[in-house]
PDB file of N, CA and C in Angstrom:
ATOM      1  N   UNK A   1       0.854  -1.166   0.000  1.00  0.00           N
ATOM      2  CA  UNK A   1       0.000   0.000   0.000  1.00  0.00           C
ATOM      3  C   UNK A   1       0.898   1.227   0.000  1.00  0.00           C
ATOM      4  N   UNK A   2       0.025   2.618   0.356  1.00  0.00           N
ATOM      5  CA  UNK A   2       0.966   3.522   0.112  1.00  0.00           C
ATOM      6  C   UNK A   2       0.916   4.519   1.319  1.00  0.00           C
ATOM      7  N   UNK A   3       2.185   4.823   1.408  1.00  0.00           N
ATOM      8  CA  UNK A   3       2.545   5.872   2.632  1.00  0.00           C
ATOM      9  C   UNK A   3       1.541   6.997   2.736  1.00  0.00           C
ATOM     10  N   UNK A   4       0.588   7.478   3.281  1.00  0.00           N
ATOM     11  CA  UNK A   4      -0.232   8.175   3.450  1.00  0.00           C
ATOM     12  C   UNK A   4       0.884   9.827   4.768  1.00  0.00           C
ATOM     13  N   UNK A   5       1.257   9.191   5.197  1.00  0.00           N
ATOM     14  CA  UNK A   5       1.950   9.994   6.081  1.00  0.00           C
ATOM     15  C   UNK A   5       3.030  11.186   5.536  1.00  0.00           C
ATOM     16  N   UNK A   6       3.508  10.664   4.452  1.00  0.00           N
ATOM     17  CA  UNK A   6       4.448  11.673   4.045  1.00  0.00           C
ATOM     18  C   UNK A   6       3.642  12.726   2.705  1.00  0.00           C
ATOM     19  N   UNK A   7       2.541  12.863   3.048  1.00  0.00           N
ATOM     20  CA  UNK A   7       1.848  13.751   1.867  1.00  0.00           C
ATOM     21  C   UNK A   7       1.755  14.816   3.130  1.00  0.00           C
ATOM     22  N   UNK A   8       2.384  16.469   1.771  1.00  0.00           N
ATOM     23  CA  UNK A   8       1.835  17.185   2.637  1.00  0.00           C
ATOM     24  C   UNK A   8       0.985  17.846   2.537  1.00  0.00           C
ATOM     25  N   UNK A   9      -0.121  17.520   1.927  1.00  0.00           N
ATOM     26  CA  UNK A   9      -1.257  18.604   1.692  1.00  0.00           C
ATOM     27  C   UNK A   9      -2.571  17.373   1.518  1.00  0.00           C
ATOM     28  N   UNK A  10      -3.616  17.753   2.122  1.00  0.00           N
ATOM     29  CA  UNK A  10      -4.752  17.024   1.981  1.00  0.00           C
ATOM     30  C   UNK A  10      -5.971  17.991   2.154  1.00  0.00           C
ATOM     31  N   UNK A  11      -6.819  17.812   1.272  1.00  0.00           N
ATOM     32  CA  UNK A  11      -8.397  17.920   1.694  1.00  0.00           C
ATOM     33  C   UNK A  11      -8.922  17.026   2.028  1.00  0.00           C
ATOM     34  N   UNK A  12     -10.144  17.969   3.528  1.00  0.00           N
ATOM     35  CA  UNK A  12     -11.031  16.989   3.884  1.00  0.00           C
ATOM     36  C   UNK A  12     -12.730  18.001   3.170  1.00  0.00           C
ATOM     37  N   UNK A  13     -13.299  16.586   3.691  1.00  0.00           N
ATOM     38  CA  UNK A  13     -15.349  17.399   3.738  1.00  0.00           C
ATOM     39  C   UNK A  13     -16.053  16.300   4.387  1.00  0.00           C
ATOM     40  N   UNK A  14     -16.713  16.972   5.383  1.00  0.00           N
ATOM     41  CA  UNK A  14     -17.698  16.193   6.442  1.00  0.00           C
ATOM     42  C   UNK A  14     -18.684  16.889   5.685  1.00  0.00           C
ATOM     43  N   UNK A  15     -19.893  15.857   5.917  1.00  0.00           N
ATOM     44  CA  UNK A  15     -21.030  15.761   5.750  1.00  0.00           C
ATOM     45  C   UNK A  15     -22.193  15.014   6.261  1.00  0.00           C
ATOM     46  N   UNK A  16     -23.458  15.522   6.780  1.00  0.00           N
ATOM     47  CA  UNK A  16     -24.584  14.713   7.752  1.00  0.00           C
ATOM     48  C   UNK A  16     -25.584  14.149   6.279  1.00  0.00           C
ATOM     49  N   UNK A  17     -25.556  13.058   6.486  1.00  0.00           N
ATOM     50  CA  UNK A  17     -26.585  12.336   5.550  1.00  0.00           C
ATOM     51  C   UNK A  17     -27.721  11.503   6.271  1.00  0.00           C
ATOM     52  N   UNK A  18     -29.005  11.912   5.600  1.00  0.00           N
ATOM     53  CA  UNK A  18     -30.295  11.670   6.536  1.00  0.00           C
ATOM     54  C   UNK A  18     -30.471  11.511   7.578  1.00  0.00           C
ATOM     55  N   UNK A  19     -29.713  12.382   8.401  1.00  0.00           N
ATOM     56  CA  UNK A  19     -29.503  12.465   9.996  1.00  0.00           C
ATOM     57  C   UNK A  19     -29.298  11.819  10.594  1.00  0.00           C
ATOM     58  N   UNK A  20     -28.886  10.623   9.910  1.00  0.00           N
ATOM     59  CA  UNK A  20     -28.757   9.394  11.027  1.00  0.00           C
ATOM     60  C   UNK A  20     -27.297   8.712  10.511  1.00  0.00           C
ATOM     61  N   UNK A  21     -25.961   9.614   9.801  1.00  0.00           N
ATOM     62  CA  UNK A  21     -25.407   9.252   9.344  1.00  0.00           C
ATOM     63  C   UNK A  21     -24.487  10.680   8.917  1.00  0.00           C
ATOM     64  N   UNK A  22     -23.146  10.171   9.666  1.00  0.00           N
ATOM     65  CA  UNK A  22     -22.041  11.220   8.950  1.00  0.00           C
ATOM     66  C   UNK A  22     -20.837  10.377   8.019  1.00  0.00           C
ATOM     67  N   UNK A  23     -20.581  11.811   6.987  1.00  0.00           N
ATOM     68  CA  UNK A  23     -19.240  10.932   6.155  1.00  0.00           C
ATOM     69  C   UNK A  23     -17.919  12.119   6.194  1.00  0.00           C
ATOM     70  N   UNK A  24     -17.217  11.524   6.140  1.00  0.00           N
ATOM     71  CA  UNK A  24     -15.546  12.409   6.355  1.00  0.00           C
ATOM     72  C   UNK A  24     -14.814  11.626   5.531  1.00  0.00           C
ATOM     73  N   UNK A  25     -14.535  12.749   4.144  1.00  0.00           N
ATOM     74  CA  UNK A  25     -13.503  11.623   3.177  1.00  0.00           C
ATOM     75  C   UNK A  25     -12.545  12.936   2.979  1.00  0.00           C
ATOM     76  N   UNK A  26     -11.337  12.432   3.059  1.00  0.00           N
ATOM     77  CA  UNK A  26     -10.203  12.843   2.624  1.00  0.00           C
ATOM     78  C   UNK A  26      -9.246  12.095   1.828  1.00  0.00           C
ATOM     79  N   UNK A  27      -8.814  13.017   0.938  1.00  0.00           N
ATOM     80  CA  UNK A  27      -8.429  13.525  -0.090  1.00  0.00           C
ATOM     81  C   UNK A  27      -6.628  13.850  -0.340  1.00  0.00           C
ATOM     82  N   UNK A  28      -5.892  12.777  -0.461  1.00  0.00           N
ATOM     83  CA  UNK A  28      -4.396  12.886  -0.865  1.00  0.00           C
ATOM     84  C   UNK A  28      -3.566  12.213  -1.947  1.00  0.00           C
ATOM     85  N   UNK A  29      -2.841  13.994  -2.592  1.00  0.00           N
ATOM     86  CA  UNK A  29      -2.021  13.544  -3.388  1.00  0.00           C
ATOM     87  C   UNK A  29      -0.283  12.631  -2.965  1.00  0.00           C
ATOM     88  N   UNK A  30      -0.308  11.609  -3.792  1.00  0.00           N
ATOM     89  CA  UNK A  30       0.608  10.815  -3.319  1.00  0.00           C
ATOM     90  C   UNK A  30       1.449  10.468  -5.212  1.00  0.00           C
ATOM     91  N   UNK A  31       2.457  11.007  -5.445  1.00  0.00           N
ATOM     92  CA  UNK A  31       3.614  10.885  -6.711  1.00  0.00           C
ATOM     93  C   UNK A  31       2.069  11.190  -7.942  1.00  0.00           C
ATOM     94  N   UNK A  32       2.017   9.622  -8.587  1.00  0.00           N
ATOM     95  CA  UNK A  32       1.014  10.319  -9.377  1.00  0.00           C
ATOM     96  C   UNK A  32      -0.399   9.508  -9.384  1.00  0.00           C
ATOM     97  N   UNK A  33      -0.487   9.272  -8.083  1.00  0.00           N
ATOM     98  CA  UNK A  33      -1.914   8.417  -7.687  1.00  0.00           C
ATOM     99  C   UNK A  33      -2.554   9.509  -6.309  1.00  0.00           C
ATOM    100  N   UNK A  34      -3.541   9.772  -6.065  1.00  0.00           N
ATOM    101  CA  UNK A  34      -4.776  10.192  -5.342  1.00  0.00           C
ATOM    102  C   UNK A  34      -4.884   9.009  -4.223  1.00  0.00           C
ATOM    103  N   UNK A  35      -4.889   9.211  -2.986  1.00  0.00           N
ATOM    104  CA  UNK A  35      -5.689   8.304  -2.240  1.00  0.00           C
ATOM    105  C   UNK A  35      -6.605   9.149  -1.272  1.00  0.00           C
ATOM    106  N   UNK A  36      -8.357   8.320  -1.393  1.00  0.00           N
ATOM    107  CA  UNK A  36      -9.348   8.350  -1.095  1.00  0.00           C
ATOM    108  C   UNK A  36      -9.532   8.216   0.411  1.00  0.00           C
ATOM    109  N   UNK A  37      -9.728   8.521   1.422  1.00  0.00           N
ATOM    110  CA  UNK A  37     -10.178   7.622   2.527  1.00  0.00           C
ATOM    111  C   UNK A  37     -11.402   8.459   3.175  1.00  0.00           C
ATOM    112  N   UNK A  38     -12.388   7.531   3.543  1.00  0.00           N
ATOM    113  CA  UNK A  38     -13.893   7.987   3.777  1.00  0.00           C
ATOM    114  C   UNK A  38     -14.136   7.329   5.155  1.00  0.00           C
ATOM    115  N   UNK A  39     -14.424   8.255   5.787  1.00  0.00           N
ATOM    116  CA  UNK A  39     -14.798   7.846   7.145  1.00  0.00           C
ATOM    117  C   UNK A  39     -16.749   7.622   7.152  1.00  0.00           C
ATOM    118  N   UNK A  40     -17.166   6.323   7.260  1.00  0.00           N
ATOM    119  CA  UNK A  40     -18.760   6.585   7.537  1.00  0.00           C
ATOM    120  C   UNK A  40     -19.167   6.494   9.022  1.00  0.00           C
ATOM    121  N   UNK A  41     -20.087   6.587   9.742  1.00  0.00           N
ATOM    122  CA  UNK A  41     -20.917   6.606  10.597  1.00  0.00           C
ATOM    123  C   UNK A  41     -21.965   6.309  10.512  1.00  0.00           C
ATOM    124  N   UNK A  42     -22.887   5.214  10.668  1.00  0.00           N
ATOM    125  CA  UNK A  42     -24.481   5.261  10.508  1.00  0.00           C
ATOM    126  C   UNK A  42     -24.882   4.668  11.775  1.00  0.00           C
ATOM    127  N   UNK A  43     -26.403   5.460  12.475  1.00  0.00           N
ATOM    128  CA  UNK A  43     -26.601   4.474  13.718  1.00  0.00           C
ATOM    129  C   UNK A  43     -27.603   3.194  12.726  1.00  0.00           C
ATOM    130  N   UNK A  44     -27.343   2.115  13.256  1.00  0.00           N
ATOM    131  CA  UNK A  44     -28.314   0.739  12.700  1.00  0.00           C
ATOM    132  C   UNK A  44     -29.414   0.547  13.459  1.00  0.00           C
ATOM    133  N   UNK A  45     -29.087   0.895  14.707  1.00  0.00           N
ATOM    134  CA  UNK A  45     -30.261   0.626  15.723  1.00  0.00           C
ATOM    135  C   UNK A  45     -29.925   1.307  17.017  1.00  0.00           C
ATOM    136  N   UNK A  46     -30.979   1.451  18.191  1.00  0.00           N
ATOM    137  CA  UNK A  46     -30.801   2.127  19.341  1.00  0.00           C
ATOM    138  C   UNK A  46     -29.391   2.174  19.926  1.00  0.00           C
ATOM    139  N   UNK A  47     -28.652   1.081  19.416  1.00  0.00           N
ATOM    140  CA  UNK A  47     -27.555   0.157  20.072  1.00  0.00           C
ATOM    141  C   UNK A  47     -26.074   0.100  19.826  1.00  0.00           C
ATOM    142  N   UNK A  48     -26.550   0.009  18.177  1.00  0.00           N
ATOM    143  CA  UNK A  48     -25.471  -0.149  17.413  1.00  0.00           C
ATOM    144  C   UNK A  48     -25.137   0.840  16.567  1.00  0.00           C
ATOM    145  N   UNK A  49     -23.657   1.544  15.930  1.00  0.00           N
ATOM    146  CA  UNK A  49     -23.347   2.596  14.987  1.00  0.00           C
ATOM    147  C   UNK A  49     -22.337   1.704  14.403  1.00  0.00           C
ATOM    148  N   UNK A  50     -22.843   1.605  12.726  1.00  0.00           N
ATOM    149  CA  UNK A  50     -21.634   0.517  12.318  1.00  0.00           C
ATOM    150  C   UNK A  50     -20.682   2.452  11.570  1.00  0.00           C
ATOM    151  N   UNK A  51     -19.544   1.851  11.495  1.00  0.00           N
ATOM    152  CA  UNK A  51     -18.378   2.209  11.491  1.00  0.00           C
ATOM    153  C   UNK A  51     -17.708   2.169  10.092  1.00  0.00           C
ATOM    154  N   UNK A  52     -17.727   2.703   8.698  1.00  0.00           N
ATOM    155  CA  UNK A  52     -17.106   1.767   7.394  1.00  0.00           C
ATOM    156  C   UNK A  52     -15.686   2.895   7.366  1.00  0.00           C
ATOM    157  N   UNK A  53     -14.699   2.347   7.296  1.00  0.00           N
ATOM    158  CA  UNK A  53     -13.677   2.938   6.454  1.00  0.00           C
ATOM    159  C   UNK A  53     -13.488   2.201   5.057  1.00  0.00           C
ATOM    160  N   UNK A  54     -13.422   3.526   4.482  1.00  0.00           N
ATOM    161  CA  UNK A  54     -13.137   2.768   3.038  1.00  0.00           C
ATOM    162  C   UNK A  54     -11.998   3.780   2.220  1.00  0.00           C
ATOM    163  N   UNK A  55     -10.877   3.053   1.895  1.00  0.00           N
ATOM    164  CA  UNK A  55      -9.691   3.176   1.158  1.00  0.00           C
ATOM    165  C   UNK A  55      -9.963   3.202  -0.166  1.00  0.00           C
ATOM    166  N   UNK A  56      -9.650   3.742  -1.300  1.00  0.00           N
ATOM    167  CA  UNK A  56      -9.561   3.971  -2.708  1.00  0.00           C
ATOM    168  C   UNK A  56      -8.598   4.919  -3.198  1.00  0.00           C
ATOM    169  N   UNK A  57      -7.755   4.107  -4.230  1.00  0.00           N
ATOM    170  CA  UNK A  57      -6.723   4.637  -4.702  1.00  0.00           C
ATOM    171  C   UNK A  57      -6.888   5.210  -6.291  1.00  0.00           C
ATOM    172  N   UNK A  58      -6.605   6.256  -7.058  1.00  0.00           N
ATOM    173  CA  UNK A  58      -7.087   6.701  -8.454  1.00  0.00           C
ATOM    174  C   UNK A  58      -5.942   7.416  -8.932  1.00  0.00           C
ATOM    175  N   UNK A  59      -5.618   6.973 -10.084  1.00  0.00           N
ATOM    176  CA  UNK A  59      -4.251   7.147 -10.779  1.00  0.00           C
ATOM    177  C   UNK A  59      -4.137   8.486 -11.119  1.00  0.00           C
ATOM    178  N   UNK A  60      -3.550   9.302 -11.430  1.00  0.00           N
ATOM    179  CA  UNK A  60      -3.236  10.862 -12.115  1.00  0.00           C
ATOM    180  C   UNK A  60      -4.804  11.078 -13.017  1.00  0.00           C
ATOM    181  N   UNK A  61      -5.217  10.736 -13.591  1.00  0.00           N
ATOM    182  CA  UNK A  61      -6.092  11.110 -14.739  1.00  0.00           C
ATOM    183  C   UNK A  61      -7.264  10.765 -14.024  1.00  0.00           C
ATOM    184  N   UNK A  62      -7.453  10.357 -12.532  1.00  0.00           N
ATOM    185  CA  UNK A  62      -9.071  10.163 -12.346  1.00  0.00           C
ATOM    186  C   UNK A  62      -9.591   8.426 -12.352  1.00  0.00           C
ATOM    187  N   UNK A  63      -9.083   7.450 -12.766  1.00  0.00           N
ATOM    188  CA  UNK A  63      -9.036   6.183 -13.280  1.00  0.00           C
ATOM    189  C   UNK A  63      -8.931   5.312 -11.702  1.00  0.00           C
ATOM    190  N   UNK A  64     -10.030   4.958 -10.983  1.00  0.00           N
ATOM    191  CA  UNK A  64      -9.824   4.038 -10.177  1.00  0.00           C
ATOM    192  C   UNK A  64      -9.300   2.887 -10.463  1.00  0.00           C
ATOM    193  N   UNK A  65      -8.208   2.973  -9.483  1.00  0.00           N
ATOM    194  CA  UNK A  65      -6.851   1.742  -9.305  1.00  0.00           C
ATOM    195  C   UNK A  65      -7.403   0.344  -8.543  1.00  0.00           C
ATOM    196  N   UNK A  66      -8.391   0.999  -7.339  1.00  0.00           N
ATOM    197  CA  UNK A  66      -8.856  -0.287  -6.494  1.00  0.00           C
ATOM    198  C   UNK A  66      -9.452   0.273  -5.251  1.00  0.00           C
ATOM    199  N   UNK A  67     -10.165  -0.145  -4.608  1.00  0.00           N
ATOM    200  CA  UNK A  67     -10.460   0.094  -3.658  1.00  0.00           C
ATOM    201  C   UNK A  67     -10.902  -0.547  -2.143  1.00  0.00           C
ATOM    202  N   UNK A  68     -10.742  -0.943  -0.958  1.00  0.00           N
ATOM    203  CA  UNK A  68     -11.357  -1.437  -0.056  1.00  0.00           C
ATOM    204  C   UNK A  68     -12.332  -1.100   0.837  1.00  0.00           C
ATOM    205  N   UNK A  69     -13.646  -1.515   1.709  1.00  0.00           N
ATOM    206  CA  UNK A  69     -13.848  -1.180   2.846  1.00  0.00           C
ATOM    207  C   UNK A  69     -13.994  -2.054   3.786  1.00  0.00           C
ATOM    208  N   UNK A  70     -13.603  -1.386   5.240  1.00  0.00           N
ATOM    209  CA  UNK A  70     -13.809  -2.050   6.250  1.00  0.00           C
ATOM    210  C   UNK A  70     -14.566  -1.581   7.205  1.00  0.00           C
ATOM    211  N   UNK A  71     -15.227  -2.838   7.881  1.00  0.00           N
ATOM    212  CA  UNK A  71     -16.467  -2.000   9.045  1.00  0.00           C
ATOM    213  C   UNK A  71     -16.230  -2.770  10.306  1.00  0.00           C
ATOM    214  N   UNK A  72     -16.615  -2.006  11.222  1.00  0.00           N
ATOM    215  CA  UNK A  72     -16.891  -2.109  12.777  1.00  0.00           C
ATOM    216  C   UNK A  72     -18.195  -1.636  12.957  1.00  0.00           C
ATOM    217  N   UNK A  73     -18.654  -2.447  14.481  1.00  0.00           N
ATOM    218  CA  UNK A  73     -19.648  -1.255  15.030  1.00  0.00           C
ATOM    219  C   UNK A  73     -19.222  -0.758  16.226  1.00  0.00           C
ATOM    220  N   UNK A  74     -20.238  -0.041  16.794  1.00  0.00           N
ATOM    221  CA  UNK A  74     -19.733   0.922  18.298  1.00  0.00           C
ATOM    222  C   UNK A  74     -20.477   0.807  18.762  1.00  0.00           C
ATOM    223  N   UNK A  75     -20.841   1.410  20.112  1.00  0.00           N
ATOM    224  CA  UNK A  75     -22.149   1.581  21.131  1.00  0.00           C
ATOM    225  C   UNK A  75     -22.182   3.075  20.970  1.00  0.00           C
ATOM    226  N   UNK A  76     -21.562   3.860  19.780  1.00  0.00           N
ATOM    227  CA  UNK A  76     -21.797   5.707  19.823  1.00  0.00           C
ATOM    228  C   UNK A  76     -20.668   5.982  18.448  1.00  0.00           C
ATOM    229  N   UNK A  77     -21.168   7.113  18.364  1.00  0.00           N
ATOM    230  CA  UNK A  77     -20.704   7.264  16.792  1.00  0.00           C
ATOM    231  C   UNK A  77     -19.378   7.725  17.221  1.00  0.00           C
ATOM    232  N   UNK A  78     -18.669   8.165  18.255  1.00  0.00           N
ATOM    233  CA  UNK A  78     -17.648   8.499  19.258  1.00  0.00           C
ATOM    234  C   UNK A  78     -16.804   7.498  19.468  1.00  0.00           C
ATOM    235  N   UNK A  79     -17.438   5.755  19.023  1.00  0.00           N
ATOM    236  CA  UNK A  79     -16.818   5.091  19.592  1.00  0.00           C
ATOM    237  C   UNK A  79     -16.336   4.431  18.234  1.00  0.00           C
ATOM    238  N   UNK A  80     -16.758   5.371  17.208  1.00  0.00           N
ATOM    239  CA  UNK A  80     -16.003   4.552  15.779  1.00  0.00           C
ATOM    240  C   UNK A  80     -14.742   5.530  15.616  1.00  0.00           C
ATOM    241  N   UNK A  81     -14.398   6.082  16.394  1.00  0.00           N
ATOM    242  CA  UNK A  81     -12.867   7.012  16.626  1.00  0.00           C
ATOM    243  C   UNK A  81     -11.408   6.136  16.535  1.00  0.00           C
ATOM    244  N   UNK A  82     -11.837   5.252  17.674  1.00  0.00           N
ATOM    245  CA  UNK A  82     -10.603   4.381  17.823  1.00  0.00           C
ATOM    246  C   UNK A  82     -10.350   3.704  16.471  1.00  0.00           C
ATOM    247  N   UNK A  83     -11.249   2.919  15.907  1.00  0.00           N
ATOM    248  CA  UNK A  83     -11.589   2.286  14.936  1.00  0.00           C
ATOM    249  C   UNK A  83     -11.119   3.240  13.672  1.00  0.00           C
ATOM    250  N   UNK A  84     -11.003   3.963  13.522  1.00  0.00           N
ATOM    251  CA  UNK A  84     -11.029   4.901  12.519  1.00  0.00           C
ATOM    252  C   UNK A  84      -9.341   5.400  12.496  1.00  0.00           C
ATOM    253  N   UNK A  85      -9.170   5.809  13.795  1.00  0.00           N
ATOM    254  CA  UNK A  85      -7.674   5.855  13.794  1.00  0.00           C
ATOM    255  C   UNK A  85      -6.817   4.789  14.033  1.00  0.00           C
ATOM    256  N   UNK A  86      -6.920   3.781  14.262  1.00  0.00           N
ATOM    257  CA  UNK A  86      -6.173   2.209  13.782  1.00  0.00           C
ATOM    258  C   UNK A  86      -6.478   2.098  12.400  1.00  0.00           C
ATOM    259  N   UNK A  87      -7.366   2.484  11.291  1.00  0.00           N
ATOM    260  CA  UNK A  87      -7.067   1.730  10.088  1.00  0.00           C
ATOM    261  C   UNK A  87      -6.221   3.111   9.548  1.00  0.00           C
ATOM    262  N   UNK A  88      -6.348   4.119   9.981  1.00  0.00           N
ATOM    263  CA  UNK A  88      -5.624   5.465   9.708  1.00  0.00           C
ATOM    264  C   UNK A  88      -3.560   4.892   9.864  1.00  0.00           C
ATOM    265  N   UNK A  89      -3.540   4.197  11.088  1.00  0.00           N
ATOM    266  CA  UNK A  89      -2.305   3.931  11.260  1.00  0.00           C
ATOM    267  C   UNK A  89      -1.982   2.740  10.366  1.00  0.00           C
ATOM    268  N   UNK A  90      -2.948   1.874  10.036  1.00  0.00           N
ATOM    269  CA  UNK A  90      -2.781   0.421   9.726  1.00  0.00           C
ATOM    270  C   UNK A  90      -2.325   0.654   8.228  1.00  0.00           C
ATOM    271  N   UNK A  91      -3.247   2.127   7.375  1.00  0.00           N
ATOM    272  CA  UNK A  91      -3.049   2.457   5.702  1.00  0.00           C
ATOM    273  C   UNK A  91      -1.422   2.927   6.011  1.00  0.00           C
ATOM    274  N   UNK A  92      -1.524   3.827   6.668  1.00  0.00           N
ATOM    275  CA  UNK A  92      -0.039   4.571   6.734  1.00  0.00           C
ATOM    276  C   UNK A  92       1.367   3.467   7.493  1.00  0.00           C
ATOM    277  N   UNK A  93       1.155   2.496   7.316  1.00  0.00           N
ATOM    278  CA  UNK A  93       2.207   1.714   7.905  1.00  0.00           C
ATOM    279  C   UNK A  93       2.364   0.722   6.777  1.00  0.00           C
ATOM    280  N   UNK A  94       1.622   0.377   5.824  1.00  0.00           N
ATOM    281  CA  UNK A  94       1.288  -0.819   4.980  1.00  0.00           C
ATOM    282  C   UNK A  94       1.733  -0.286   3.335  1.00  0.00           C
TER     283      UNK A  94
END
C-alpha cells in the first residue's frame, strides 16, 4: 500500500446524511496516484453505529486503481474514533 503519512497537503469534507449518518472523506495527493479515505458513521439501531472505512486509490487522470472497505460497530458514533484511527495507522504503515 501507500505511505499516506508523508503527503503534505490534503483535503477533507464532512457531511450529515439523513440524519442518522455522517461521512468524512479525505483527499491525498501521493507521486502520481490520489488516495481516497472515507470515514462513515451510521446508527443501525438504538444500540449499534456501524463504522465503514473505506480506502480507494485513483491514478493521475481520475481512473480508479482499487479500492477497499472495512467495518466495525460501536455503542456511539464516538466510539467509531478508535476504529477509525487504527485503520488510519494500519493504511499509513502498509
Amino acid at each position: 500500500m501507500v505511505m499516506l503519512s508523508s503527503v503534505a497537503s490534503a483535503k477533507t469534507a464532512a457531511t450529515t446524511v439523513n440524519g442518522n449518518a455522517s461521512v468524512k472523506t479525505t483527499s491525498q495527493r501521493l507521486a502520481n496516484n490520489t488516495v481516497r479515505v472515507t470515514e462513515a458513521t451510521t446508527e443501525t439501531n438504538a444500540a449499534f453505529v456501524r463504522c465503514n472505512f473505506k480506502v480507494s486509490i485513483y491514478s493521475c487522470d481520475g481512473v480508479l486503481l482499487g479500492s477497499a472497505v472495512y467495518t466495525d460497530y460501536a455503542s456511539s458514533a464516538g466510539g467509531c474514533a478508535n476504529f477509525f484511527a487504527a485503520m488510519h495507522d494500519w493504511v499509513a504503515n502498509n
